[in-house]
Protein backbone atom coordinates (compact mmCIF):
# COMPACT_ATOMS: atom_id res chain seq x y z
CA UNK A 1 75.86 -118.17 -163.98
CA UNK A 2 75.98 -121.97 -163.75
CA UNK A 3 79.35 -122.27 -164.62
CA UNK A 4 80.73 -119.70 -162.24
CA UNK A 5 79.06 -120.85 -159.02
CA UNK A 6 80.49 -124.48 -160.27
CA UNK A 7 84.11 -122.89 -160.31
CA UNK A 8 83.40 -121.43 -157.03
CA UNK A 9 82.58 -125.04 -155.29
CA UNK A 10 85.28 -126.24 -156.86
CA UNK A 11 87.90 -123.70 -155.39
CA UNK A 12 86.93 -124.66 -151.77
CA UNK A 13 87.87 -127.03 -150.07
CA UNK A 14 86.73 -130.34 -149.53
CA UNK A 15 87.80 -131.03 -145.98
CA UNK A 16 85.50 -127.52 -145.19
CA UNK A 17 82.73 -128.58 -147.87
CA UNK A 18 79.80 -125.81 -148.38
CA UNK A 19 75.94 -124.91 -148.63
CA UNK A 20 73.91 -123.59 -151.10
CA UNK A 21 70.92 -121.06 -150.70
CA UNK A 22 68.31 -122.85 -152.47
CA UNK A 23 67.16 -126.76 -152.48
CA UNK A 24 68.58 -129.04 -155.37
CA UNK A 25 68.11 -132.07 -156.75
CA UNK A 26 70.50 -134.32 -157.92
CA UNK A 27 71.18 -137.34 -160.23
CA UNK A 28 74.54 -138.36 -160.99
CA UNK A 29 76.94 -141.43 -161.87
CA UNK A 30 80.59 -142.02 -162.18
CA UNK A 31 82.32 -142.84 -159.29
CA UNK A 32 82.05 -140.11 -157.21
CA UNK A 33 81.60 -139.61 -153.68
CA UNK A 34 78.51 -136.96 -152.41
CA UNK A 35 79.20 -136.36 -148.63
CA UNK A 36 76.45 -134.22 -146.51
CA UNK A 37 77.29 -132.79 -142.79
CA UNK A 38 75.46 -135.03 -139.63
CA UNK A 39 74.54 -132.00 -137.71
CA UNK A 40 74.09 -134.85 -134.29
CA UNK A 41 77.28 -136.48 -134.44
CA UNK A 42 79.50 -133.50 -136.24
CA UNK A 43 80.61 -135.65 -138.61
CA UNK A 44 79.56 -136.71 -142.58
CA UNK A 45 77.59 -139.34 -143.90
CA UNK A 46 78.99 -140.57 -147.31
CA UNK A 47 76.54 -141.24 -150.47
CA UNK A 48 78.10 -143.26 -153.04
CA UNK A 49 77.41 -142.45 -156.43
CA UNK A 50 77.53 -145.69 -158.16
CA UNK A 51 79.03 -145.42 -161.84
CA UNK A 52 75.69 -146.84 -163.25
CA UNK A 53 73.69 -144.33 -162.29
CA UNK A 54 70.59 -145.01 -160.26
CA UNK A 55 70.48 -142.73 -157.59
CA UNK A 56 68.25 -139.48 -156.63
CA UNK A 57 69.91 -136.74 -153.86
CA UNK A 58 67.60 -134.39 -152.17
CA UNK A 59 69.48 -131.62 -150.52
CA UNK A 60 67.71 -129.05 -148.46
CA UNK A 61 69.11 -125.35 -148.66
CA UNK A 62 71.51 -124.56 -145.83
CA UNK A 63 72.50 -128.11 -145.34
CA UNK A 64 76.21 -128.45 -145.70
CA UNK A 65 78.13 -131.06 -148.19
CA UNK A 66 81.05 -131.92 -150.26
CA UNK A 67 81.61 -134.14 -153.47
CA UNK A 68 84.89 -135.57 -154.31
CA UNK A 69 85.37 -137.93 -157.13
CA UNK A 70 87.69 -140.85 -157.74
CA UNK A 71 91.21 -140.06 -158.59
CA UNK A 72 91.21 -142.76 -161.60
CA UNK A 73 87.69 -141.39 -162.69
CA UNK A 74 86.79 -137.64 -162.97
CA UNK A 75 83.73 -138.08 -165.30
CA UNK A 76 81.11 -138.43 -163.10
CA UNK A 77 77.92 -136.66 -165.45
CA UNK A 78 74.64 -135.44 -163.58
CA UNK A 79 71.95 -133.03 -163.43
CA UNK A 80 70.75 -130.84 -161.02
CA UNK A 81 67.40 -129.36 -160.30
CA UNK A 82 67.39 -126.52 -158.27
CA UNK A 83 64.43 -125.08 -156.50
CA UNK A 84 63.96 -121.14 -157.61
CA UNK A 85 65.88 -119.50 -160.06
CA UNK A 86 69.62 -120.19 -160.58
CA UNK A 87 70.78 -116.25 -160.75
CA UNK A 88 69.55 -116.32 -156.65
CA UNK A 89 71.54 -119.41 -156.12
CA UNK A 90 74.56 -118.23 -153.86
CA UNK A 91 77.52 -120.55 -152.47
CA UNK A 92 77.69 -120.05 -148.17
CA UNK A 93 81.08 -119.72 -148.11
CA UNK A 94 81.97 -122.31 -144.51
CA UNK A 95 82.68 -118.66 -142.73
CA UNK A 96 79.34 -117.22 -142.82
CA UNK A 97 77.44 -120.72 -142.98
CA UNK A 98 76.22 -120.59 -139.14
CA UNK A 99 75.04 -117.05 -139.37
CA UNK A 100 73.17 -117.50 -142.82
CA UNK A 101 68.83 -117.23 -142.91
CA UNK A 102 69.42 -120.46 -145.18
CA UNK A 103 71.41 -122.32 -142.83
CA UNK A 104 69.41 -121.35 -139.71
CA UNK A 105 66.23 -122.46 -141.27
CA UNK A 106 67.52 -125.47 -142.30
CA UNK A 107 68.97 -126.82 -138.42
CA UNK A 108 65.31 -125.49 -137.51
CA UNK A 109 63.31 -128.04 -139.97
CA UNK A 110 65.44 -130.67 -138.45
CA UNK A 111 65.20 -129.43 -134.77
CA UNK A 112 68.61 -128.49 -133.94
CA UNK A 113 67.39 -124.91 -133.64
């Protein structure tokens, strides 16, 4: 199941990024770069993942990001810790993401709702 929602991310595109249903956790090195939508200013806030490791991601369930990785380094490692069980975890493709129960109670924890 893993492996096919992780082909799925990685057949969209990163300009668009995406949202997951359920809250993860992340840890990660290698040079990449973890992205996750502003919903005030419309725009992204960039998270670099420093190739020594060291750094902890919280990202709430209907928030929308994108990861892209170094062109001279694609072996960024990590380990995710999702909140429920993995076989519920769905990708919201960028279409449906403002109509999604995820997504909705996600802008209202933040108060954009």
């Amino acid at each position: 199941m893993g492996q096919e929602i992780f082909a799925k991310l990685a057949r969209i595109s990163i300009e668009t990024g995406w949202a997951l249903t359920h809250e993860f956790i992340l840890t990660a090195n290698g040079g990449a770069q973890f992205d996750v939508e502003d919903t005030m200013s419309n725009s992204w806030i960039r998270v670099e993942l420093p190739s020594n490791g060291g750094l902890l991601l919280r990202v709430p369930a209907g928030a929308q990001y994108r990861l892209s990785f170094e062109k001279q380094n694609l072996n960024a490692v990590g380990v995710a810790f999702i909140k429920g069980v993995l076989a519920d975890m769905k990708i919201i493709e960028p279409k449906d993401l403002n109509s999604h129960p995820a997504r909705k109670a996600y802008l209202r924890s933040i108060g954009q709702v």
